[in-house]
N, C-alpha and C. Protein backbone atom coordinates (compact mmCIF):
# COMPACT_ATOMS: atom_id res chain seq x y z
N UNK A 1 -5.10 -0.27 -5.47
CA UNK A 1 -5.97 0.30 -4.44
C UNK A 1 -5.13 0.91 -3.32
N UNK A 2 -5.72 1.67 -2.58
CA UNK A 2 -4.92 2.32 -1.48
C UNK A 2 -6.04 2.04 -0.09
N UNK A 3 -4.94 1.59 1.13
CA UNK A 3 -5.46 0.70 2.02
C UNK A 3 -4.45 1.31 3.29
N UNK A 4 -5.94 1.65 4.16
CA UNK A 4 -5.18 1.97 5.15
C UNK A 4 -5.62 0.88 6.32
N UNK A 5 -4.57 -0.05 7.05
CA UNK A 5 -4.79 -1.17 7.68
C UNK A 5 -4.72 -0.85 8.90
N UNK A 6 -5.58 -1.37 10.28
CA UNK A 6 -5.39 -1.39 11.95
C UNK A 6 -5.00 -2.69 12.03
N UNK A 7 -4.22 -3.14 13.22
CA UNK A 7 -4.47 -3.98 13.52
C UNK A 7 -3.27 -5.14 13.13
N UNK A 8 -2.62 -4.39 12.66
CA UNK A 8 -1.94 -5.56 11.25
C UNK A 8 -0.84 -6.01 11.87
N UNK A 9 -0.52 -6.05 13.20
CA UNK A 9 0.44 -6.99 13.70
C UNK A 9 -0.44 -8.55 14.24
N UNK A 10 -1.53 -8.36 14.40
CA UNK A 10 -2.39 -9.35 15.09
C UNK A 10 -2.23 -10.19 13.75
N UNK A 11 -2.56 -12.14 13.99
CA UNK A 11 -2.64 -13.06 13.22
C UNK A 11 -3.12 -12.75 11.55
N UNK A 12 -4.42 -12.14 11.99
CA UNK A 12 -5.32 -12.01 10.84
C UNK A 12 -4.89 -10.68 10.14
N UNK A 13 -4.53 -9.59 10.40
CA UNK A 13 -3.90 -8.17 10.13
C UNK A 13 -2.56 -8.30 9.66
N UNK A 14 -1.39 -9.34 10.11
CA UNK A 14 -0.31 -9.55 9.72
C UNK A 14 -0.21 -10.30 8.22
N UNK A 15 -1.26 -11.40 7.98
CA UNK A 15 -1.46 -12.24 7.18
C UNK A 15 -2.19 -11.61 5.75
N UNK A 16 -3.31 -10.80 6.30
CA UNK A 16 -3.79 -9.82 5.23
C UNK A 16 -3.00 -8.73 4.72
N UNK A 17 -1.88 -8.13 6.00
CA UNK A 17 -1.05 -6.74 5.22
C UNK A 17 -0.01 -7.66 3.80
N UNK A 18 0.28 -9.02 4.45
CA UNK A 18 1.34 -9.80 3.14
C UNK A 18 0.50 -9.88 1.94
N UNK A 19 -0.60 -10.08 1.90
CA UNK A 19 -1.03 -9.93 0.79
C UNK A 19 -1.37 -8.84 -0.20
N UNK A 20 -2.07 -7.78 0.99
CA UNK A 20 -2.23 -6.60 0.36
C UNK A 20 -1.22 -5.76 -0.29
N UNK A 21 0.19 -6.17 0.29
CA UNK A 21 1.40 -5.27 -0.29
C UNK A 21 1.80 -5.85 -1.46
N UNK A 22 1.07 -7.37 -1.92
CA UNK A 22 1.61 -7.67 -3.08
C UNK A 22 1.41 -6.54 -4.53
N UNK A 23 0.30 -6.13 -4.26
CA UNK A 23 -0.56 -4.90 -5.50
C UNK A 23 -1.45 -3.96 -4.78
N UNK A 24 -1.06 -3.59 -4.08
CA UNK A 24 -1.23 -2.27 -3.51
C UNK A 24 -0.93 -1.25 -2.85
N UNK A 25 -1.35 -0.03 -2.48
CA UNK A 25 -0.30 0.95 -1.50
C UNK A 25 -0.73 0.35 -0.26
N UNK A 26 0.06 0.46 0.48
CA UNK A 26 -1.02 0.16 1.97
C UNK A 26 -0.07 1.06 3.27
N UNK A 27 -1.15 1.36 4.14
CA UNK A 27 -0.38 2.38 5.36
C UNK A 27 -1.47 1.90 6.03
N UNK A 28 -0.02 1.70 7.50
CA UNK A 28 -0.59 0.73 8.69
C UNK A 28 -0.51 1.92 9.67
N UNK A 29 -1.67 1.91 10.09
CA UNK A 29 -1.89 2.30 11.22
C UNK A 29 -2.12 2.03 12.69
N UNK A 30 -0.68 2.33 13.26
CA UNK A 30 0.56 1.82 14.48
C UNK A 30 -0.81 2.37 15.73
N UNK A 31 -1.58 1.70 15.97
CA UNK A 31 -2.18 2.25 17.10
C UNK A 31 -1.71 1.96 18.59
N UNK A 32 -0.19 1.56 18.81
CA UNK A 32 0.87 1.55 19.50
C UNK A 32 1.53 2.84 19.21
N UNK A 33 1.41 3.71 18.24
CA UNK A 33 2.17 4.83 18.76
C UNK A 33 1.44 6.41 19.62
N UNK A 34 0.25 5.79 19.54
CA UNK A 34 -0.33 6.59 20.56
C UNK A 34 -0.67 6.26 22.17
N UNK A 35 0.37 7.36 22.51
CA UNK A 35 -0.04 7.21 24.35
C UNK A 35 -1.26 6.80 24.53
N UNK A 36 -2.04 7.75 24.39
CA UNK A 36 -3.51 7.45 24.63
C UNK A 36 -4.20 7.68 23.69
N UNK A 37 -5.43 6.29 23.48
CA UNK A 37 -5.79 5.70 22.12
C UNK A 37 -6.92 7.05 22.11
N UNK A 38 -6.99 8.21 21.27
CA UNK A 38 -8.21 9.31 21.22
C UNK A 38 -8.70 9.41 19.90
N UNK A 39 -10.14 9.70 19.86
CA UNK A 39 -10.25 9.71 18.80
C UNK A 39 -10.21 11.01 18.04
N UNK A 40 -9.33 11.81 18.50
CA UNK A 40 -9.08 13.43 17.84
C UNK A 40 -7.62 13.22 16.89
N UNK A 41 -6.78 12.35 17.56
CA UNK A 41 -5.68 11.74 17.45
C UNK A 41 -5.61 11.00 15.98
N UNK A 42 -7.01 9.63 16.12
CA UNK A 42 -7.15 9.01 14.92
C UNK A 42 -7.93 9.55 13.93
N UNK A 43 -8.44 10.68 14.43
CA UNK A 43 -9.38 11.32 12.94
C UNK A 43 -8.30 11.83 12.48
N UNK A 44 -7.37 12.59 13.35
CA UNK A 44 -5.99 13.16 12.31
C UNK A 44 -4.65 12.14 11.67
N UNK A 45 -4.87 11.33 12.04
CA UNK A 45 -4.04 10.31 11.06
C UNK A 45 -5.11 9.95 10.00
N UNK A 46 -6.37 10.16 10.08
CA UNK A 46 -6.99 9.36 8.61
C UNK A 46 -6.98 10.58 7.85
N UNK A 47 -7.51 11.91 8.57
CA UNK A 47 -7.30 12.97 7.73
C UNK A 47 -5.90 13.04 6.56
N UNK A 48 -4.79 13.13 7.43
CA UNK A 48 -3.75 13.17 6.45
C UNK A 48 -3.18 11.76 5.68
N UNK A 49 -3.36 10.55 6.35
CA UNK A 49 -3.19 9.37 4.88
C UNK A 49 -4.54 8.87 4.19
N UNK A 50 -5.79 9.19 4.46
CA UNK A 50 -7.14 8.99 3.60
C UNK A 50 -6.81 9.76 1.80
N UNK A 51 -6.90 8.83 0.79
CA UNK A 51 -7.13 9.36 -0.53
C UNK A 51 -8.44 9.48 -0.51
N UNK A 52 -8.52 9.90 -2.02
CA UNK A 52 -10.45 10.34 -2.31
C UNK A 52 -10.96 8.52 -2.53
N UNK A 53 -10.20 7.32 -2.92
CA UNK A 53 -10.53 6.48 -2.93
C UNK A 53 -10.15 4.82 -1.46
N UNK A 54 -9.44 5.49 -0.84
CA UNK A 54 -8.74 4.85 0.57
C UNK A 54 -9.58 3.50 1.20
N UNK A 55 -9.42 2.76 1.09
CA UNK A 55 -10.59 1.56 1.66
C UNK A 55 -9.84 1.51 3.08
N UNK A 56 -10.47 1.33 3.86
CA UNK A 56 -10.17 1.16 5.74
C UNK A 56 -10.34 -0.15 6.28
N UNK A 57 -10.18 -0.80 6.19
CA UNK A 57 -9.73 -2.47 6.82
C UNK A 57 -9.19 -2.11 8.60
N UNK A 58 -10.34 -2.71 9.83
CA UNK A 58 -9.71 -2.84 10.70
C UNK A 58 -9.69 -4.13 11.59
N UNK A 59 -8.39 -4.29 11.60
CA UNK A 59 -8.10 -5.97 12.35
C UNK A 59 -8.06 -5.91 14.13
N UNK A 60 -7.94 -4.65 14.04
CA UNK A 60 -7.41 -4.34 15.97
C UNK A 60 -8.03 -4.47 16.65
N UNK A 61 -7.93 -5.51 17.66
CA UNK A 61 -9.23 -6.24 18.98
C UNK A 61 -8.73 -6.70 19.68
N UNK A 62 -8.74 -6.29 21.08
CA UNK A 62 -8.05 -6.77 22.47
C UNK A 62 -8.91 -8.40 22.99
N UNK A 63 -8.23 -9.40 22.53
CA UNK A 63 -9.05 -10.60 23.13
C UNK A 63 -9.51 -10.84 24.47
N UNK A 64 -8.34 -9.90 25.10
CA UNK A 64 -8.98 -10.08 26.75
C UNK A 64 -8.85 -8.85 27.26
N UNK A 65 -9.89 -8.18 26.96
CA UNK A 65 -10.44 -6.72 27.49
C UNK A 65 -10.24 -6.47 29.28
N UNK A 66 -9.33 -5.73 29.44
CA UNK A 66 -9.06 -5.45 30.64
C UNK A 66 -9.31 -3.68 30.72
N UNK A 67 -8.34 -3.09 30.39
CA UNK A 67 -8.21 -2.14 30.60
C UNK A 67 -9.05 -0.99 29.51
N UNK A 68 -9.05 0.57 29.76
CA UNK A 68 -9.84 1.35 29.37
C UNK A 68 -9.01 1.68 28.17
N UNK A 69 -8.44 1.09 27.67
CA UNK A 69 -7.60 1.19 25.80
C UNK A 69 -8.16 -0.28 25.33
N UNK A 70 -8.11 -1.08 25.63
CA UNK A 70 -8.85 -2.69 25.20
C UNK A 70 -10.70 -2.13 24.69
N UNK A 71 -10.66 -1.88 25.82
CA UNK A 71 -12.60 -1.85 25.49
C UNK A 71 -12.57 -0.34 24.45
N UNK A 72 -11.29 0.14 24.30
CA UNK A 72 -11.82 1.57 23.29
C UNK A 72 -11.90 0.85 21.68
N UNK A 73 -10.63 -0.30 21.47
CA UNK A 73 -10.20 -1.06 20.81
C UNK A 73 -11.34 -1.78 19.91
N UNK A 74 -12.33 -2.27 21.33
CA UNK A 74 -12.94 -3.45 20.78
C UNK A 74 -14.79 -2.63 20.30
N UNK A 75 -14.56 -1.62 21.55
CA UNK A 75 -16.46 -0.58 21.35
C UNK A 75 -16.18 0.27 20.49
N UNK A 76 -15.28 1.28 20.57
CA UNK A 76 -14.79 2.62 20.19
C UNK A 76 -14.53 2.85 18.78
N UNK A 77 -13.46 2.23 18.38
CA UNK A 77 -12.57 2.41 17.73
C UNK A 77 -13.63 1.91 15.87
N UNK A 78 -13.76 0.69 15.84
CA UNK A 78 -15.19 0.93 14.66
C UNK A 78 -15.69 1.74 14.71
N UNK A 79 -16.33 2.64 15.77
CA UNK A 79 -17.89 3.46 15.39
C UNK A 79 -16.58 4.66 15.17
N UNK A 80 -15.57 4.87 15.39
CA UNK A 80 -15.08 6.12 15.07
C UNK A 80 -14.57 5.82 13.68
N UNK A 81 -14.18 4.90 12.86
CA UNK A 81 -13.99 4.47 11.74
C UNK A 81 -14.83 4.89 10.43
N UNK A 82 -16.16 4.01 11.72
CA UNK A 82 -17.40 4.10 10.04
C UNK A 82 -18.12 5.16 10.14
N UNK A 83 -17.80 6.02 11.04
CA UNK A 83 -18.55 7.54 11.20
C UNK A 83 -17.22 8.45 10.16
N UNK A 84 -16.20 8.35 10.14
CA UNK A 84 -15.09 8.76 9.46
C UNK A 84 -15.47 8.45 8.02
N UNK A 85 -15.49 7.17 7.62
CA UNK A 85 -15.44 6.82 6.53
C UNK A 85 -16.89 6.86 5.51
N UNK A 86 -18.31 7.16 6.53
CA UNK A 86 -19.24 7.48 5.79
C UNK A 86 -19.32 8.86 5.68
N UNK A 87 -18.36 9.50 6.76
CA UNK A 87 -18.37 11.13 6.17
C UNK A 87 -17.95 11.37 4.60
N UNK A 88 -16.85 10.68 4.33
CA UNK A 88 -16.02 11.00 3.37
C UNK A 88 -15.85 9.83 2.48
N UNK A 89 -17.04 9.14 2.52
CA UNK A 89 -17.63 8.09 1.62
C UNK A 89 -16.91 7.35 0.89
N UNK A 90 -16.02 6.63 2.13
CA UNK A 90 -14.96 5.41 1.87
C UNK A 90 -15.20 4.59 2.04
N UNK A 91 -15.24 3.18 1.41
CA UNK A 91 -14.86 1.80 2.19
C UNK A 91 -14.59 1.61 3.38
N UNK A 92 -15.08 0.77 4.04
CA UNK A 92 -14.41 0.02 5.37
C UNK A 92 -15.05 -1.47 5.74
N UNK A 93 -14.26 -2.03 6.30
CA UNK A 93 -14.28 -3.35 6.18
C UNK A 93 -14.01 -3.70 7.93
N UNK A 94 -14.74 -4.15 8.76
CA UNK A 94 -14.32 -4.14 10.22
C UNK A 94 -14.39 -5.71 9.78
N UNK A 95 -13.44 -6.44 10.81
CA UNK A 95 -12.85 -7.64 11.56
C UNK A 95 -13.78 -7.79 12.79
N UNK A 96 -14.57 -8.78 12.55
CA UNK A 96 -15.54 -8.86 14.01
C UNK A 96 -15.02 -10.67 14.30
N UNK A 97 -15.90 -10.80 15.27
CA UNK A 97 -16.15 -12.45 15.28
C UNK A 97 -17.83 -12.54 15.49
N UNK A 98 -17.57 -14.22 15.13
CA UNK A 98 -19.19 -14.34 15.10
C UNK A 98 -19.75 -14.44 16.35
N UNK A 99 -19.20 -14.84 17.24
CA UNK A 99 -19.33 -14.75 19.02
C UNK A 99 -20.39 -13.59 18.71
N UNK A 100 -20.24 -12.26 18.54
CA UNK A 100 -21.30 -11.32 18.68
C UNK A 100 -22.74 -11.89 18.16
N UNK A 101 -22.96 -12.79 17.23
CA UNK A 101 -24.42 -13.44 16.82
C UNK A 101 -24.57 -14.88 17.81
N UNK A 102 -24.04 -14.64 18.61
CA UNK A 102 -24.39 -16.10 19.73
C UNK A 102 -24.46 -15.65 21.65
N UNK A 103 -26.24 -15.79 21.45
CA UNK A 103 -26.85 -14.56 22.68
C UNK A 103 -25.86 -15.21 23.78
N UNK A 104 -25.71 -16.90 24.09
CA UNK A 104 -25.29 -17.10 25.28
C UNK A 104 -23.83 -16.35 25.69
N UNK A 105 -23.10 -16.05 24.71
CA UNK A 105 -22.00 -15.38 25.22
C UNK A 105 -22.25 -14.04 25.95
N UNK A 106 -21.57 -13.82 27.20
CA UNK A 106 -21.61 -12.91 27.62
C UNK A 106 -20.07 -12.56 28.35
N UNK A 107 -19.15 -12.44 27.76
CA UNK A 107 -17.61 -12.63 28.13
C UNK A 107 -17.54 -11.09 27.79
N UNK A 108 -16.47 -10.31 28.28
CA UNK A 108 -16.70 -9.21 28.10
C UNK A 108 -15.61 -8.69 26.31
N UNK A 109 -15.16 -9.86 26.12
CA UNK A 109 -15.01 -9.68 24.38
C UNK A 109 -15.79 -9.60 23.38
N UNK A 110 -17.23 -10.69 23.93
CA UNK A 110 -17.88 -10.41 22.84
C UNK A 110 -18.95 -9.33 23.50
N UNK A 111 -19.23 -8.53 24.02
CA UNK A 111 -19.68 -7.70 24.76
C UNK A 111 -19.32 -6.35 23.69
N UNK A 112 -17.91 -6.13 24.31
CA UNK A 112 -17.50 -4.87 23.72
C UNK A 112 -17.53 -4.94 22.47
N UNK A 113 -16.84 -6.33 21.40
CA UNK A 113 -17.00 -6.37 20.01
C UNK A 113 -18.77 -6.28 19.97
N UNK A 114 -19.92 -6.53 19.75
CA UNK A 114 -20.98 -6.20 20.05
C UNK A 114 -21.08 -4.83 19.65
N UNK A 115 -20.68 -3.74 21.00
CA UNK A 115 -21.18 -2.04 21.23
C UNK A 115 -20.34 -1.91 19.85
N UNK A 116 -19.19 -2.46 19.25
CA UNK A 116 -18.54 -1.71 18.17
C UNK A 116 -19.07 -2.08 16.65
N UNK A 117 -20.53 -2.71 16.80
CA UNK A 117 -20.84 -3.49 15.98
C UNK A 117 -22.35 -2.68 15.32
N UNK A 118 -22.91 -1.70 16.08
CA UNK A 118 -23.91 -0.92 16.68
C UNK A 118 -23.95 -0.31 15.47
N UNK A 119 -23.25 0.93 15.06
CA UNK A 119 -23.48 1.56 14.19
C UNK A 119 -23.26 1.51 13.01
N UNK A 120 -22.60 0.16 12.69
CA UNK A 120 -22.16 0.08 11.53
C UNK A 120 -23.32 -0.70 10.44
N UNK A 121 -23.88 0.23 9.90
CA UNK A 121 -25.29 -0.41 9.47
C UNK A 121 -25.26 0.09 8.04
N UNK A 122 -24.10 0.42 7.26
CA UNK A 122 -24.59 1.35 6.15
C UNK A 122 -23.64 0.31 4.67
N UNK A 123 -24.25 0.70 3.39
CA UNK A 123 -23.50 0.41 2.04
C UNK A 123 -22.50 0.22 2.17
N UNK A 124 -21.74 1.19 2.78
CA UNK A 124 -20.00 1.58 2.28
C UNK A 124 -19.34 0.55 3.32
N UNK A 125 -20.19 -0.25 4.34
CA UNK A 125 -19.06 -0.70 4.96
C UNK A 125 -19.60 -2.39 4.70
N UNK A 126 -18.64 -2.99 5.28
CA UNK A 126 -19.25 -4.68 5.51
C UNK A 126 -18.64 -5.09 6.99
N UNK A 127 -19.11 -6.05 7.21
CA UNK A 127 -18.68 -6.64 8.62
C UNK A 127 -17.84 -7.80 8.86
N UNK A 128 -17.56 -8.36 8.75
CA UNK A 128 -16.89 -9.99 8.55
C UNK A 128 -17.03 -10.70 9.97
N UNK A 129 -17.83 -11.56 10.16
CA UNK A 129 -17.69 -11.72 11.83
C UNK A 129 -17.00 -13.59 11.66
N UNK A 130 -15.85 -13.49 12.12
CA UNK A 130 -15.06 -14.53 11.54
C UNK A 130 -15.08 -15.85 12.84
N UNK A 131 -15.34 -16.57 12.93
CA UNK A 131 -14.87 -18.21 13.41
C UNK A 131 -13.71 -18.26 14.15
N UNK A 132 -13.45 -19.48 14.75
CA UNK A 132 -11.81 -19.97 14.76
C UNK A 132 -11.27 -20.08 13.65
N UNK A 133 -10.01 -19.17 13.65
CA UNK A 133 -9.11 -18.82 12.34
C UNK A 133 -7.47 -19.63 12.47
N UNK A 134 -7.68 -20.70 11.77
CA UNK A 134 -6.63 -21.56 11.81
C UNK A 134 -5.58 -21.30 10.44
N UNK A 135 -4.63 -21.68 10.38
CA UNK A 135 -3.09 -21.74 9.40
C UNK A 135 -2.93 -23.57 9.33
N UNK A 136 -3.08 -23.44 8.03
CA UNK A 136 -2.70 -25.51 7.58
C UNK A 136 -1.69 -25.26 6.57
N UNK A 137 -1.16 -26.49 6.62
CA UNK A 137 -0.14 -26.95 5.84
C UNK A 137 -0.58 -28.07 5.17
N UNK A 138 -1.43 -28.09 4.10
CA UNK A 138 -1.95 -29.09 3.32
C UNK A 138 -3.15 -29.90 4.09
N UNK A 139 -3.35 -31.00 4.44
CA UNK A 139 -4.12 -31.53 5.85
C UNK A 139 -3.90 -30.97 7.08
N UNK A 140 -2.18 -30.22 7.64
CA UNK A 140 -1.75 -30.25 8.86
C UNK A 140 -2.19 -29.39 9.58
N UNK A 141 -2.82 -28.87 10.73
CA UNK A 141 -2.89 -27.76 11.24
C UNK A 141 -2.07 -27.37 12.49
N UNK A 142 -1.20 -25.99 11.78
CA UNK A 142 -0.35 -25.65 12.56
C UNK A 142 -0.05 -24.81 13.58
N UNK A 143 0.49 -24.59 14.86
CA UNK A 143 0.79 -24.05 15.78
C UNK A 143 0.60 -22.56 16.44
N UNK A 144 0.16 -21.98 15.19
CA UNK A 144 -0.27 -20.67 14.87
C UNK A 144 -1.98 -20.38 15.11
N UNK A 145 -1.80 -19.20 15.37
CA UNK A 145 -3.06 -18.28 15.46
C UNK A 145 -3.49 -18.65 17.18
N UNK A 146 -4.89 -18.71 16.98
CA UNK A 146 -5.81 -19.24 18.09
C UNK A 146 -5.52 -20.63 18.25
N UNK A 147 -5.11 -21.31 17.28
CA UNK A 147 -4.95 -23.07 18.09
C UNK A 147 -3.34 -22.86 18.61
N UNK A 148 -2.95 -22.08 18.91
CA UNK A 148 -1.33 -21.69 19.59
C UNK A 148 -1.90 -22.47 20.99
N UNK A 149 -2.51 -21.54 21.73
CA UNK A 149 -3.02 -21.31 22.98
C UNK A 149 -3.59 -22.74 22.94
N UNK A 150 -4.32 -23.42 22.23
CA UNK A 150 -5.04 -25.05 22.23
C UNK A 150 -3.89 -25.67 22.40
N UNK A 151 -3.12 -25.62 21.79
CA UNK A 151 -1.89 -26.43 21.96
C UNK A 151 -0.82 -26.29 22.89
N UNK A 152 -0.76 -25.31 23.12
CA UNK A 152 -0.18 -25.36 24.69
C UNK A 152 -0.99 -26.24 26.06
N UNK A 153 -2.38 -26.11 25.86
CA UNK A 153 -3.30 -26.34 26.62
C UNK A 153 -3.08 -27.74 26.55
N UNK A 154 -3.55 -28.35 25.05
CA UNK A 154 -3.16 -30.01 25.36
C UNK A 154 -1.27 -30.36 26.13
N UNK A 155 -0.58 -29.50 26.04
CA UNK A 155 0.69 -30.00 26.00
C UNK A 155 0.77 -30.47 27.92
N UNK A 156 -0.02 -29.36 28.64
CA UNK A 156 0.26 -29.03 29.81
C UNK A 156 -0.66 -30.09 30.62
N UNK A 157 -1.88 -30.18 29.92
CA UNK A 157 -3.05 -30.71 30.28
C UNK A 157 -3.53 -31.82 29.55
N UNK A 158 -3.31 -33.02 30.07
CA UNK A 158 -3.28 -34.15 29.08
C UNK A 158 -4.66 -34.70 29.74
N UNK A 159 -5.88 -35.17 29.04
CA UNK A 159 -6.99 -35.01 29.74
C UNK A 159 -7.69 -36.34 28.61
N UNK A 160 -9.06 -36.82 28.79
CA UNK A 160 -9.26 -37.75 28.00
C UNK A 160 -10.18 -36.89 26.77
N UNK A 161 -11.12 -36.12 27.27
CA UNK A 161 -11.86 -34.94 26.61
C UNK A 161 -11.34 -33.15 27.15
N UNK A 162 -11.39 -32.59 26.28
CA UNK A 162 -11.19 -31.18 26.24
C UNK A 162 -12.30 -30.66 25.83
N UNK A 163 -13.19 -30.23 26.81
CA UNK A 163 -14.53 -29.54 26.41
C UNK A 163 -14.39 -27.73 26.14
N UNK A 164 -15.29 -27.14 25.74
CA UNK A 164 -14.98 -26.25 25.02
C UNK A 164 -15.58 -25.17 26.56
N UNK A 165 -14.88 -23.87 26.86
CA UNK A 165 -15.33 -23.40 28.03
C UNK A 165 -16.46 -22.34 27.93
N UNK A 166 -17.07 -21.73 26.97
CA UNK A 166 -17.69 -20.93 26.89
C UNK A 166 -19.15 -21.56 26.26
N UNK A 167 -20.52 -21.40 27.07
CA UNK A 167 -21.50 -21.82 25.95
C UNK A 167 -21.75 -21.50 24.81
N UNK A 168 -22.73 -22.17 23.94
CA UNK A 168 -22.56 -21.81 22.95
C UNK A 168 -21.60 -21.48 21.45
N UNK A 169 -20.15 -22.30 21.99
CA UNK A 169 -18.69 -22.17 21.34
C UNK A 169 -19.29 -23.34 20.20
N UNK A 170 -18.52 -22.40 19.18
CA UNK A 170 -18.87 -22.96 17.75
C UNK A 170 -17.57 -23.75 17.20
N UNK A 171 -17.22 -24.66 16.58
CA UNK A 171 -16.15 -25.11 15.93
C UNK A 171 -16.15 -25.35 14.87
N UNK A 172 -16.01 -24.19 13.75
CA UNK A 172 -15.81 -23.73 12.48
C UNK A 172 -15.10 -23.01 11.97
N UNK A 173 -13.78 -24.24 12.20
CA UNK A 173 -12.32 -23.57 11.18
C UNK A 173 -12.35 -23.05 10.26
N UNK A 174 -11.91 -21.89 9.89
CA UNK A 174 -11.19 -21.08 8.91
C UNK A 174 -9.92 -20.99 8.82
N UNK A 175 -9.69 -21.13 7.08
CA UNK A 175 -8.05 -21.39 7.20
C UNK A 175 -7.49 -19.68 6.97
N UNK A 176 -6.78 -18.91 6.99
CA UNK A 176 -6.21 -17.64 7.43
C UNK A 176 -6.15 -17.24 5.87
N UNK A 177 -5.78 -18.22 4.85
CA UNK A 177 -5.03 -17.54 3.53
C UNK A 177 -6.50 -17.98 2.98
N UNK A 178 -7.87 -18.41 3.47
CA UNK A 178 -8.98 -18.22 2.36
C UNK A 178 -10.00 -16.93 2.78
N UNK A 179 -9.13 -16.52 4.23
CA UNK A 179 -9.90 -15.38 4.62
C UNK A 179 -9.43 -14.33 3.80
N UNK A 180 -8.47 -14.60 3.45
CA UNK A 180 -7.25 -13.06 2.78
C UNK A 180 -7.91 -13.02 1.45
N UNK A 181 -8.19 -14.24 0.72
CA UNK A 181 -8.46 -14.51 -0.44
C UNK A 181 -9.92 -13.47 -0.58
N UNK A 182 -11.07 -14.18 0.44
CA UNK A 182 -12.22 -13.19 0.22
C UNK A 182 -12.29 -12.33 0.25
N UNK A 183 -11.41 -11.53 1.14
CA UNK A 183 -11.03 -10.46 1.28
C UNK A 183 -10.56 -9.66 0.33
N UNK A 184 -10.07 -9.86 -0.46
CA UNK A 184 -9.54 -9.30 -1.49
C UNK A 184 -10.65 -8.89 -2.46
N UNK A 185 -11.35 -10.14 -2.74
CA UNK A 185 -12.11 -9.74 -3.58
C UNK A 185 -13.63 -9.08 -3.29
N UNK A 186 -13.65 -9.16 -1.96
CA UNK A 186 -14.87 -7.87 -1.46
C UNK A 186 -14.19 -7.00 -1.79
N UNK A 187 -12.78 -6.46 -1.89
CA UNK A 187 -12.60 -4.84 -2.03
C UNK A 187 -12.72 -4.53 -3.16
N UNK A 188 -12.48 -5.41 -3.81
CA UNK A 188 -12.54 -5.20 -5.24
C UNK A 188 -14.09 -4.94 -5.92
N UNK A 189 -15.37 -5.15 -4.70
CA UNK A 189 -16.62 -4.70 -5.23
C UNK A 189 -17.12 -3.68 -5.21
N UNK A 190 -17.68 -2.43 -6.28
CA UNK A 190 -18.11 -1.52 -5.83
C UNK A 190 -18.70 -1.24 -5.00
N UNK A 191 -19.61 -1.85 -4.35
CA UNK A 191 -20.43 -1.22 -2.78
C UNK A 191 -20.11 -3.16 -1.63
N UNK A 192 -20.15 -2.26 -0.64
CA UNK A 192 -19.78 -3.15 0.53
C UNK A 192 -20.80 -3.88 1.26
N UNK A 193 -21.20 -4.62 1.48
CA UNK A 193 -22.31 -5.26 1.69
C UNK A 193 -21.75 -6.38 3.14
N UNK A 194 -22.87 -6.32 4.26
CA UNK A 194 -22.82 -6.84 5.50
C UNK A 194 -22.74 -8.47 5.36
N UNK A 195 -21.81 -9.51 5.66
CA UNK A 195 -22.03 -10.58 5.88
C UNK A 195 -21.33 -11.45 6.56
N UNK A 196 -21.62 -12.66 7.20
CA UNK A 196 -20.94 -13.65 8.19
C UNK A 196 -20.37 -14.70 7.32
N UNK A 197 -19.11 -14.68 7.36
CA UNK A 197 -18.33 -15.68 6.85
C UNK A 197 -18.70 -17.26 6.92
N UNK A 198 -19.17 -17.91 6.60
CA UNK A 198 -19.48 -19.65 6.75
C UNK A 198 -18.39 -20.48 6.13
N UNK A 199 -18.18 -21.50 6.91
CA UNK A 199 -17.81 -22.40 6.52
C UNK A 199 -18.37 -23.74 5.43
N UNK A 200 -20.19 -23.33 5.56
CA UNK A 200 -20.47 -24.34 4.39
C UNK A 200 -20.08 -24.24 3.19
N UNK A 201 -19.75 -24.89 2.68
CA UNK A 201 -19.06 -25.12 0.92
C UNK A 201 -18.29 -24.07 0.61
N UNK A 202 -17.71 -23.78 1.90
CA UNK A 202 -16.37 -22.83 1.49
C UNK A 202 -16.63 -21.19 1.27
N UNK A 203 -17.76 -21.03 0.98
CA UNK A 203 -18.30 -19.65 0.69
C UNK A 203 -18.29 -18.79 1.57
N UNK A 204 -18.56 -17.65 1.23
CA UNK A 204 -18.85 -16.61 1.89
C UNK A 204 -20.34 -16.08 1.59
N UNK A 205 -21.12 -16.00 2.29
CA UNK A 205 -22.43 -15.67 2.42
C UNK A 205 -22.89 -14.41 2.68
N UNK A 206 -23.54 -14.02 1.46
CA UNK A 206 -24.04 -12.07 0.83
C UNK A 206 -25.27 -12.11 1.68
C-alpha cells in the first residue's frame, strides 16, 4: 500500500510509521517544514506524493492549543484532508480522541478536535477517536506516551488520591501496538467506515 502519514513524530504517528514501513511505501508529511501551516501549500504536497491508490492517515494534534498553527492543526487541517481525499477518492483515516463524544469537556483541545471532526461524514474516510494511549511491557506500564506527564506528576506530587482534572475524564487504556494492529487492518478494508475505538473485549467497534 502507499501511505502518506501527518503527524508521525507524535507517540501514536511515530509508533504507527514503524509499522507501516515494515510492508509498505510510506511518505511523511513534515508539517514542520512549512513556515506557515496553508492549505495551498498542503494541497500541493498531496498533489505531487498522492498515487491513484494513496491512503492518508493523520496523527497531527496540538494537545495544548495556543497559537493560530495549533488550532489550524487540530480544526483545519482534517477538513482540508477529507475534502482532498474525497475529491480524488482516497482513503483517509483521521486520529481523533474520544474527549470530542463527552459534552462536559469544554477545554479548548477538545473544542478544536470537535470543528475538525465536522465534515468528515463520508465512506472513504473513518475516524478513530482514541482513549488514554499507553505502551506496556507485558503487565508493566511504561513511562511513555500520555502516562509520561502522570508520572512526572506522581514523582513531584506525592498526594494520597490523584483525582482526574477535567469532568467527565474517562480511564480507558489503550495499549499503542493494539492500536497499530487495528489499524492496519482497517486499511486493508475496501471502504472506510466511522468508529470509536473501545476497550470492551479488546475490539474495535463498526
Amino acid at each position: 500500500m502507499d501511505v502518506i502519514i501527518s503527524g508521525y513524530s507524535g507517540f501514536v504517528g511515530s509508533h504507527l510509521l514503524k509499522v507501516l514501513k515494515k510492508k509498505n511505501s510510506v511518505v511523511k508529511l513534515n508539517l514542520r517544514n512549512f513556515k506557515n501551516l496553508e492549505k495551498k501549500k498542503i494541497i500541493n504536497f498531496l498533489n505531487k506524493n498522492c498515487k491513484k491508490d494513496t491512503i492518508l492517515i493523520n496523527c497531527a494534534s496540538s494537545l495544548n492549543p495556543k497559537t493560530k498553527q495549533d488550532f489550524f492543526l487540530n480544526a483545519k487541517l482534517p477538513e482540508i484532508f477529507f475534502d482532498f481525499t474525497k475529491k480524488n477518492n482516497l482513503k483517509f483515516i483521521h486520529i481523533s480522541t474520544i474527549n470530542t463524544l463527552i459534552k462536559e469537556r469544554k477545554d479548548d483541545y477538545t473544542i478544536s478536535k470537535k470543528k475538525g471532526e465536522i465534515k468528515i461524514n463520508e465512506q472513504n474516510c473513518s475516524i478513530i477517536r482514541l482513549p488514554l494511549i499507553v505502551k506496556k511491557k507485558g503487565d508493566i506500564y511504561l513511562q511513555e506516551g500520555q502516562l509520561k506527564k502522570f508520572f512526572l506528576y506522581l514523582k513531584f506530587f506525592k498526594l494520597p488520591i490523584y483525582p482526574f482534572i477535567y469532568p467527565g475524564a474517562l480511564y480507558r487504556p489503550i495499549d499503542i501496538d493494539d492500536i497499530c494492529r487495528k489499524i492496519i487492518l482497517l486499511l486493508k478494508k475496501k471502504k472506510m467506515w466511522q468508529y470509536k475505538y473501545s476497550r470492551k473485549k479488546n475490539n474495535v467497534l463498526f
